[in-house]
N, C-alpha and C. Protein backbone atom coordinates (compact mmCIF):
# COMPACT_ATOMS: atom_id res chain seq x y z
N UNK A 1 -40.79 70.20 1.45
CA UNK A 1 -40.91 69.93 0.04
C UNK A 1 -42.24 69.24 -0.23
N UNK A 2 -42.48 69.74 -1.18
CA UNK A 2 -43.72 69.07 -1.42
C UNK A 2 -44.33 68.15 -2.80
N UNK A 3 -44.46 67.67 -3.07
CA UNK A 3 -44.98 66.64 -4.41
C UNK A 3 -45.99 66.95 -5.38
N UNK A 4 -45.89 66.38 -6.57
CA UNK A 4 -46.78 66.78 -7.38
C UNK A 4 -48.14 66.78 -7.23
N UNK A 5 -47.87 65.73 -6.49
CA UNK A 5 -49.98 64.99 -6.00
C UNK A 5 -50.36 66.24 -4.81
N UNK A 6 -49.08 67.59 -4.40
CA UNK A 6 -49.45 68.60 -3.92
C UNK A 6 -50.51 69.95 -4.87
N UNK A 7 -50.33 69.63 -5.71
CA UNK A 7 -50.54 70.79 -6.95
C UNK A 7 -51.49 70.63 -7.80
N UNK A 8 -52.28 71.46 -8.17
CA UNK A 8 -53.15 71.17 -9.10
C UNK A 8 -52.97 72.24 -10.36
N UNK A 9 -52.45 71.68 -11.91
CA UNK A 9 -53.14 72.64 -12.60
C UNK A 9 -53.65 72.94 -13.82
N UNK A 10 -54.59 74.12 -13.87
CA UNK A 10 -55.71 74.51 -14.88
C UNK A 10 -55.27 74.94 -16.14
N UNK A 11 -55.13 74.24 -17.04
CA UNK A 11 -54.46 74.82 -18.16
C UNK A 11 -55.43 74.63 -20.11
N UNK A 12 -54.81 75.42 -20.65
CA UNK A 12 -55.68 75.56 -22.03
C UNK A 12 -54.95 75.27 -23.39
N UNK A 13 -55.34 73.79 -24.01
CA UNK A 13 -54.22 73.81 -24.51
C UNK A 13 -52.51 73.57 -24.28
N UNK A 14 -51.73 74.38 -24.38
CA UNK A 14 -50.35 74.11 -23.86
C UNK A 14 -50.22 75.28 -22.79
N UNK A 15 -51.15 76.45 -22.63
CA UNK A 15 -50.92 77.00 -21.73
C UNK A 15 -51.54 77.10 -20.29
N UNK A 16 -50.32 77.57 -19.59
CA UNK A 16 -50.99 77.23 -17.95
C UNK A 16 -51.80 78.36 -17.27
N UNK A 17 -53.11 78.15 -17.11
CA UNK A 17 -53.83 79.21 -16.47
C UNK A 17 -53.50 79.56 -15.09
N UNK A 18 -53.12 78.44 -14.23
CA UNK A 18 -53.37 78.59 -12.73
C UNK A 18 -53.07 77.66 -12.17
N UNK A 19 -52.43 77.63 -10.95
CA UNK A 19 -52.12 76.36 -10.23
C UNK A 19 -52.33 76.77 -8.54
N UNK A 20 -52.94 75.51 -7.96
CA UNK A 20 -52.94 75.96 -6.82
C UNK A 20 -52.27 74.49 -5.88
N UNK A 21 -51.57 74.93 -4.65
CA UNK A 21 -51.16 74.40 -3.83
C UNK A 21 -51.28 74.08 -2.34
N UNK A 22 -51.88 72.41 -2.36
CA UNK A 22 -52.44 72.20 -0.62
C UNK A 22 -51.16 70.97 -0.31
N UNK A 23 -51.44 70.91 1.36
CA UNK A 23 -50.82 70.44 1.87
C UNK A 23 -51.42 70.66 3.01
N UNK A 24 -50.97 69.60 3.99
CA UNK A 24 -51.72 69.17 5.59
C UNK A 24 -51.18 70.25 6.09
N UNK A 25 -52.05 70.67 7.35
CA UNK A 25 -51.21 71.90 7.52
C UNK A 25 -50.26 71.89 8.67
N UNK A 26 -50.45 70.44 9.34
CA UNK A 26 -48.95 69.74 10.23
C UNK A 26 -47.85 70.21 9.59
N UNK A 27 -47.32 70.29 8.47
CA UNK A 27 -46.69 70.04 7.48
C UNK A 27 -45.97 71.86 7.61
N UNK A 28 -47.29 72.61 7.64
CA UNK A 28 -46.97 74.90 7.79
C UNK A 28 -46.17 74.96 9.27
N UNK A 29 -44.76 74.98 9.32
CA UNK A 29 -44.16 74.92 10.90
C UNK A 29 -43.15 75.72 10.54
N UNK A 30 -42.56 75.63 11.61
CA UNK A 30 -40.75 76.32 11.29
C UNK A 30 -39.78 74.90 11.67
N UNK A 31 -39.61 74.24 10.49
CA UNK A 31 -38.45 72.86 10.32
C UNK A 31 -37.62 73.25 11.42
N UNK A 32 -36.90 72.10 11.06
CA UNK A 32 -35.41 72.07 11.61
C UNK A 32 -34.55 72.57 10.68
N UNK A 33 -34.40 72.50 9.79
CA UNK A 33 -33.93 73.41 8.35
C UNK A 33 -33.85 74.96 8.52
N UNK A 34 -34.81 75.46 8.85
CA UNK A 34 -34.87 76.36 9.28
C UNK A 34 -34.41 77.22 10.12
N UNK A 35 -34.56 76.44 11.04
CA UNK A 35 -34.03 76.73 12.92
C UNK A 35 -32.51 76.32 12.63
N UNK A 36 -32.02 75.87 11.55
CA UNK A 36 -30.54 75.85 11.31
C UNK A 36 -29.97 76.53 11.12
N UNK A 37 -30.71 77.50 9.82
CA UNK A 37 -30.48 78.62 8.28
C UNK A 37 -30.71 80.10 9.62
N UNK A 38 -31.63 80.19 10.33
CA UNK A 38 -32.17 81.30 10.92
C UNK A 38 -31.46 81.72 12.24
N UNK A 39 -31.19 82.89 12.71
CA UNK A 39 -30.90 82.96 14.24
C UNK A 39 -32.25 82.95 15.21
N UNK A 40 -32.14 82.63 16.18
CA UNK A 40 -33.14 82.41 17.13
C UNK A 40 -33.95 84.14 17.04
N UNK A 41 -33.45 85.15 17.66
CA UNK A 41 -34.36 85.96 16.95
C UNK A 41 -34.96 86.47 15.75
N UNK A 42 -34.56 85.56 14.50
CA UNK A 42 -35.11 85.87 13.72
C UNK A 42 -36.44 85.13 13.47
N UNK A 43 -36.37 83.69 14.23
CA UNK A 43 -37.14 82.81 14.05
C UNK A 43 -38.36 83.26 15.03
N UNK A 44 -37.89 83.98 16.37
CA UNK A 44 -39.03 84.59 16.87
C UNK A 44 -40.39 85.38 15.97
N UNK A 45 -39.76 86.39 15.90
CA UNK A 45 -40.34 87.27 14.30
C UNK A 45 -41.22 86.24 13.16
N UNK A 46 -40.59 84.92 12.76
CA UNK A 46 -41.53 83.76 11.85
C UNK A 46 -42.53 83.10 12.02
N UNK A 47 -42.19 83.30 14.00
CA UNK A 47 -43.33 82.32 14.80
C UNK A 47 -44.75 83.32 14.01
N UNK A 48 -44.70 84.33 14.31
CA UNK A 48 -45.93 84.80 14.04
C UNK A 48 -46.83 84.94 12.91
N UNK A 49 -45.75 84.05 11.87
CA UNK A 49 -46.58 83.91 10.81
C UNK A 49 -46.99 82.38 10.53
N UNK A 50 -45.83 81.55 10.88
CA UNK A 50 -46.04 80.12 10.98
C UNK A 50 -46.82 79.35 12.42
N UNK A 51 -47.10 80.77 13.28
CA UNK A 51 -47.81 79.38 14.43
C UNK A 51 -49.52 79.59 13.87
N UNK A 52 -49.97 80.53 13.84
CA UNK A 52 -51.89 80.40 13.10
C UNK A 52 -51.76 79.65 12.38
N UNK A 53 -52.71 78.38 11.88
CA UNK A 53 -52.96 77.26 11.12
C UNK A 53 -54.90 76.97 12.15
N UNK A 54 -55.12 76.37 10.65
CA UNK A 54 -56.32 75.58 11.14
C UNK A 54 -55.63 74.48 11.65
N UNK A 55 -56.02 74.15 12.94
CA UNK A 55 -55.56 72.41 13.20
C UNK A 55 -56.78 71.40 12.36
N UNK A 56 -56.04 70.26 11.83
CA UNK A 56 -56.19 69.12 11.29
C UNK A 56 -56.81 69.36 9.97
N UNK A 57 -56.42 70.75 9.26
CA UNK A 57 -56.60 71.08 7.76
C UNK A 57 -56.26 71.05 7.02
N UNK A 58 -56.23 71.23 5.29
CA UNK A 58 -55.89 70.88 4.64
C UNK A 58 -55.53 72.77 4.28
N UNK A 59 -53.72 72.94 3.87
CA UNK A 59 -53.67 74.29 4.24
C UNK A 59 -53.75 74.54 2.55
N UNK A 60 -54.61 75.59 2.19
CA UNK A 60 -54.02 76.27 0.78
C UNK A 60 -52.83 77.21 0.92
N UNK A 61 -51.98 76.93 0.39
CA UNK A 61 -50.64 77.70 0.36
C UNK A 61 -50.66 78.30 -0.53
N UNK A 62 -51.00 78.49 -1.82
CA UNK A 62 -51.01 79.15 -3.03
C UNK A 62 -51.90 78.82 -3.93
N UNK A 63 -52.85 79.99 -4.64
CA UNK A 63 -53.50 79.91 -5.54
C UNK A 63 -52.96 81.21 -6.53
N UNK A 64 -52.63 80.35 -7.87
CA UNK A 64 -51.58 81.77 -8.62
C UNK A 64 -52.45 81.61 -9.98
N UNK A 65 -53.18 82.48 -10.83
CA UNK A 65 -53.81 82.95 -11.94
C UNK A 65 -53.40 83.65 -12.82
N UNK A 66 -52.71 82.89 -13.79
CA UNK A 66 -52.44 84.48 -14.90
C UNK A 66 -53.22 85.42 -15.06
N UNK A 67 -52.93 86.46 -14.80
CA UNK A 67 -53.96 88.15 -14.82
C UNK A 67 -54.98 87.84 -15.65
N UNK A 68 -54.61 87.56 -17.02
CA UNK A 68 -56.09 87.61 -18.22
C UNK A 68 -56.85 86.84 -17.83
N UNK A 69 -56.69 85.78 -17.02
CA UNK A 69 -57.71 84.48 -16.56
C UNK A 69 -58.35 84.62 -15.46
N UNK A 70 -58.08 86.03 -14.36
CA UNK A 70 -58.82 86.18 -13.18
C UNK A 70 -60.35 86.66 -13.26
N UNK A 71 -60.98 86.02 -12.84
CA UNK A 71 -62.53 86.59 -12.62
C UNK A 71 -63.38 85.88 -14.06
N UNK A 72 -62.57 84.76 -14.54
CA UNK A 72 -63.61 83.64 -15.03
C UNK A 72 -63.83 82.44 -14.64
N UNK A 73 -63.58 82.19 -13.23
CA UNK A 73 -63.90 81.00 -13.35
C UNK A 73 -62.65 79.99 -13.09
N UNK A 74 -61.49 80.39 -13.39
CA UNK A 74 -60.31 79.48 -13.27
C UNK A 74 -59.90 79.02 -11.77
N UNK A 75 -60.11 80.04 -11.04
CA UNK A 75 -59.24 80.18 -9.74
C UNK A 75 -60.90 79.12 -8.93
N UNK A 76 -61.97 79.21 -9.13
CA UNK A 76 -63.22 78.53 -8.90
C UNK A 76 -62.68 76.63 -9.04
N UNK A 77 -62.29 76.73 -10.24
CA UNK A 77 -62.36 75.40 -10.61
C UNK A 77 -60.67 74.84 -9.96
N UNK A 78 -59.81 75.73 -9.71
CA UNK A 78 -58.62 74.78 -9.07
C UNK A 78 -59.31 74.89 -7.50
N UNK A 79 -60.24 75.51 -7.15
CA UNK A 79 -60.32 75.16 -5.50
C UNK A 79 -61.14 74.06 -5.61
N UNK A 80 -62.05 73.93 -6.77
CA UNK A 80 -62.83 72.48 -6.46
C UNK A 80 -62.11 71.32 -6.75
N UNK A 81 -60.93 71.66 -7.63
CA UNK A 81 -59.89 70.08 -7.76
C UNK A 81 -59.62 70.42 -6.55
N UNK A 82 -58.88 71.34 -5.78
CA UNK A 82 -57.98 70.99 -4.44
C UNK A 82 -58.89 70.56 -3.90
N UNK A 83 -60.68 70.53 -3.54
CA UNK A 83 -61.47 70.50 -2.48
C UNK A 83 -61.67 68.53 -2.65
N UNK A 84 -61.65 68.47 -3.73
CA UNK A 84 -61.59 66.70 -3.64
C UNK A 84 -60.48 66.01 -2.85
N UNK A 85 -59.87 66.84 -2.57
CA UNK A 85 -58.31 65.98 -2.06
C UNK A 85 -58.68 65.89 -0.64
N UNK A 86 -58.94 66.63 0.15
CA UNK A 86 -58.96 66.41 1.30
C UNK A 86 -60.33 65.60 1.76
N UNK A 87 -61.54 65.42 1.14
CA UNK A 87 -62.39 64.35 1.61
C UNK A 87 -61.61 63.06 0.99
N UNK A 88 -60.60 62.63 -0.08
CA UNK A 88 -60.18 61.40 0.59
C UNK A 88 -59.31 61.04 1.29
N UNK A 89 -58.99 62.01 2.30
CA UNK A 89 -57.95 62.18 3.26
C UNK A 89 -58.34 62.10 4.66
N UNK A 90 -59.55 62.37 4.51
CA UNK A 90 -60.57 62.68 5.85
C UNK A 90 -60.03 63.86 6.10
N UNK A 91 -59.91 64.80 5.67
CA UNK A 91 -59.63 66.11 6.51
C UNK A 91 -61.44 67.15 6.12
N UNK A 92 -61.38 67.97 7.03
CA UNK A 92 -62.63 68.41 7.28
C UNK A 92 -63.25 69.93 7.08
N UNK A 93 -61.43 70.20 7.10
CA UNK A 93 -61.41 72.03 7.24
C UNK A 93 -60.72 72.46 6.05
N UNK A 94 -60.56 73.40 5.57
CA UNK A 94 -59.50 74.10 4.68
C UNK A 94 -58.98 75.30 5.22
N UNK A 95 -58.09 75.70 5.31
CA UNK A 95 -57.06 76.92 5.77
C UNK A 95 -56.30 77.68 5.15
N UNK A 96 -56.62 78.48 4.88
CA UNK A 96 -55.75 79.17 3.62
C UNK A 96 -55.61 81.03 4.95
N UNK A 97 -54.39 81.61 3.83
CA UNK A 97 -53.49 83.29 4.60
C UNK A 97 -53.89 83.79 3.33
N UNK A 98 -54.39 84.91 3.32
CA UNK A 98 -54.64 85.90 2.53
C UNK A 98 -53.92 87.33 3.39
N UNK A 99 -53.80 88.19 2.28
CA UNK A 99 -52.92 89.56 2.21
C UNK A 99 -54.56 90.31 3.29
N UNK A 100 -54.43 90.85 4.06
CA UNK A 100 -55.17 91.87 4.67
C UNK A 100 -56.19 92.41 3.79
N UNK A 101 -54.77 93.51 3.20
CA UNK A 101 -55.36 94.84 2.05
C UNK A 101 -55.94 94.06 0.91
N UNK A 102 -56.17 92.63 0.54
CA UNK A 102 -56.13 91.92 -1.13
C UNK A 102 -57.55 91.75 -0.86
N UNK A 103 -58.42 92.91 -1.08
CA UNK A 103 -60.03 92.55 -1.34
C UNK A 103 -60.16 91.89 -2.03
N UNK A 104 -59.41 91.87 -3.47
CA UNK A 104 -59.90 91.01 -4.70
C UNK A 104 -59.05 89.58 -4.87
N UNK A 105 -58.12 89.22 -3.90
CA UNK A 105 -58.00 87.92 -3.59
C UNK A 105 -59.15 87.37 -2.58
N UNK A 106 -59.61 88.14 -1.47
CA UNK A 106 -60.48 87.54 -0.25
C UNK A 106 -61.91 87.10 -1.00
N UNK A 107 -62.17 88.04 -2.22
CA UNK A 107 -63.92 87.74 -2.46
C UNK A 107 -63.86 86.35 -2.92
N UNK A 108 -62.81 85.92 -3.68
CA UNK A 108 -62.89 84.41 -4.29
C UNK A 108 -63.31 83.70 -2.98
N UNK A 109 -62.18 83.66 -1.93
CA UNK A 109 -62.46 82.91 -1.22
C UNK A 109 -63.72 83.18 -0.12
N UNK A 110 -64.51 83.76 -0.23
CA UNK A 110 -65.80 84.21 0.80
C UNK A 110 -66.42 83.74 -0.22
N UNK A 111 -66.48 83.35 -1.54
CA UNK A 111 -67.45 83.02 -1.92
C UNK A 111 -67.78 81.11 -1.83
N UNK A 112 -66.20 81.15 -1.87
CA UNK A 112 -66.11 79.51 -1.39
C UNK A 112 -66.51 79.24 -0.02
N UNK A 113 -66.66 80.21 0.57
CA UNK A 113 -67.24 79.34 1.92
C UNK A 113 -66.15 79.82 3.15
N UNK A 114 -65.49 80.88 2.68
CA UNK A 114 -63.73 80.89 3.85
C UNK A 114 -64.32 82.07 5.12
N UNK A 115 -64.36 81.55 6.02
CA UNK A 115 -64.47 82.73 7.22
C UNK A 115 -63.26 83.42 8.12
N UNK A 116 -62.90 84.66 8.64
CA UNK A 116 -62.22 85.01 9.14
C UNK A 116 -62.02 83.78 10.87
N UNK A 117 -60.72 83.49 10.62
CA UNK A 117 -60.54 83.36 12.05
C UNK A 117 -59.57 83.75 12.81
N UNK A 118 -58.92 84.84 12.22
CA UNK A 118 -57.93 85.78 13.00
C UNK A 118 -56.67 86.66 12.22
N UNK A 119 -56.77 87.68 12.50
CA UNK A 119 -55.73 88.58 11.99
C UNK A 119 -54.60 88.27 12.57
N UNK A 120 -53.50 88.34 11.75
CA UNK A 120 -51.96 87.86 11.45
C UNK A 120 -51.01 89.33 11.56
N UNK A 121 -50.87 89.82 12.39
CA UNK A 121 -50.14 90.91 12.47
C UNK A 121 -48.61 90.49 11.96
N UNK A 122 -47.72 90.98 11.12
CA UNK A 122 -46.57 90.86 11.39
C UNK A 122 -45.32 91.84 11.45
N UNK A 123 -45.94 92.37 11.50
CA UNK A 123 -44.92 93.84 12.03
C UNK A 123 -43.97 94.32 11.08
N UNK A 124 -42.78 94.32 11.98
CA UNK A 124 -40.98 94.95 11.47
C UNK A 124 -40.97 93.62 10.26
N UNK A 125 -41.19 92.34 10.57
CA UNK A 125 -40.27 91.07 9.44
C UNK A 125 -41.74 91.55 8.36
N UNK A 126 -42.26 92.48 8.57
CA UNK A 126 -43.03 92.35 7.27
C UNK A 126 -42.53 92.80 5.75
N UNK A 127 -42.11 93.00 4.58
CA UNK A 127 -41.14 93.04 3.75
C UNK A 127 -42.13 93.20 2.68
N UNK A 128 -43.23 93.01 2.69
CA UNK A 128 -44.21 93.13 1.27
C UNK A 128 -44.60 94.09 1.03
N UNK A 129 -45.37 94.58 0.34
CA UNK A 129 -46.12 95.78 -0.85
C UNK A 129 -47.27 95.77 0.59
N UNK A 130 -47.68 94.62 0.97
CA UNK A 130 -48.97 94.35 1.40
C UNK A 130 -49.08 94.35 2.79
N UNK A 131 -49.52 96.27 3.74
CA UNK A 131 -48.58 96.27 5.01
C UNK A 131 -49.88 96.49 6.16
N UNK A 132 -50.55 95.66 5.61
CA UNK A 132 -51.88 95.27 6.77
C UNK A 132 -52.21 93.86 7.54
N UNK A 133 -51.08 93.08 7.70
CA UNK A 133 -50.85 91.77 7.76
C UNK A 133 -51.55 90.86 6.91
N UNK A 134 -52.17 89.92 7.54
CA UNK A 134 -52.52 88.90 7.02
C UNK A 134 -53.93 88.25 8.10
N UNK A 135 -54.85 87.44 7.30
CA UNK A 135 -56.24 87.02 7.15
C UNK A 135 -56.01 85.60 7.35
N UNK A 136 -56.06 84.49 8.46
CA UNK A 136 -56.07 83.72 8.75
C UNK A 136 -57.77 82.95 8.68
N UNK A 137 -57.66 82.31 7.49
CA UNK A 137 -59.48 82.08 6.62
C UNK A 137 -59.22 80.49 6.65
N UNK A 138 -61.11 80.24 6.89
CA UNK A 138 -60.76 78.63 7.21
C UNK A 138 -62.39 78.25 6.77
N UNK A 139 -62.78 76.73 5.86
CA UNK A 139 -63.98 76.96 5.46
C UNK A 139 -63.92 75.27 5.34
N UNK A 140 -65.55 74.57 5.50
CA UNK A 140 -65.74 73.28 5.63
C UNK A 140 -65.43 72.64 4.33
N UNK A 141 -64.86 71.49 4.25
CA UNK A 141 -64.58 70.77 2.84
C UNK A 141 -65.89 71.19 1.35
N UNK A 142 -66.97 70.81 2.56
CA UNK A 142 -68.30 70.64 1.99
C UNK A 142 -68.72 72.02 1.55
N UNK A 143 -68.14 73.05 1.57
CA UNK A 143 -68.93 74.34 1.26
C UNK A 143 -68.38 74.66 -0.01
C-alpha cells in the first residue's frame, strides 16, 4: 500500500490531467500477502516480473495521462515533481517497466534520460494487449 506523499497530481482547475506514482523499489517484491493469495507455481511465473528492479531506486510504477493531455507537456512536468522526491531521499537512480511494443510511452521516457537495462520476457502469465514483454528502463535523478 502506498500513501499519498506516493503520488503526484497534475491537474486544471477541478480537472485531473495525470498522476504519477513512485515508490522505493525495496518496496516492487512478491509480499507475504501474496505468497498467501497465490500457489507456489503461480508465484514462479510473477518472479519474472517482480525480480528486475533497479537496486536502491526510486521505482516509477505509473504514469497515467488523460488522452487529450498527451504530448503537451503534462506527463514532462509529473516526472519532474516525482524527480524532486528522490534527491531528498538520497536515492540516485529512477526505475521505471514500460510495455515493449509502447513506442509512444518509451519516447517520453528516453527523453528524460531512461536507458534500457533489460528485457522482461513474460511469457504464458502474460494476459495483456501488449505481447512483447516488457522494458526494464533506469535513468540518473539528475537527468
Amino acid at each position: 500500500m502506498h500513501s499519498c506523499r506516493s503520488v503526484s497530481v497534475e491537474k486544471f482547475e477541478q480537472m485531473v490531467l495525470g498522476m504519477a506514482l513512485s515508490y522505493a523499489s525495496l518496496f516492487r517484491q512478491i509480499t507475504e500477502e501474496m505468497q498467501e493469495v497465490f500457489p507456489n507455481d503461480r508465484l514462479e511465473h510473477l518472479r519474472s516480473f517482480y525480480s528486475p528492479w533497479v537496486e536502491h531506486s526510486l521505482f516509477l510504477d505509473a504514469l497515467c495521462l488523460e488522452k487529450e493531455f498527451r504530448g503537451k507537456g503534462v506527463g514532462s512536468e509529473l516526472m519532474s515533481l516525482r524527480k524532486k522526491k528522490p534527491k531528498k531521499k538520497r536515492y540516485v537512480v529512477w526505475g521505471l517497466i514500460a510495455f515493449n511494443d509502447n513506442t509512444n510511452a518509451q519516447r517520453p521516457y528516453q527523453r528524460h534520460g531512461f536507458d534500457l537495462v533489460q528485457t522482461i520476457e513474460l511469457g504464458l502469465i502474460d494476459s495483456s494487449p501488449n505481447k512483447d514483454g516488457r522494458l526494464l528502463m533506469q535513468c540518473g535523478v539528475d537527468q
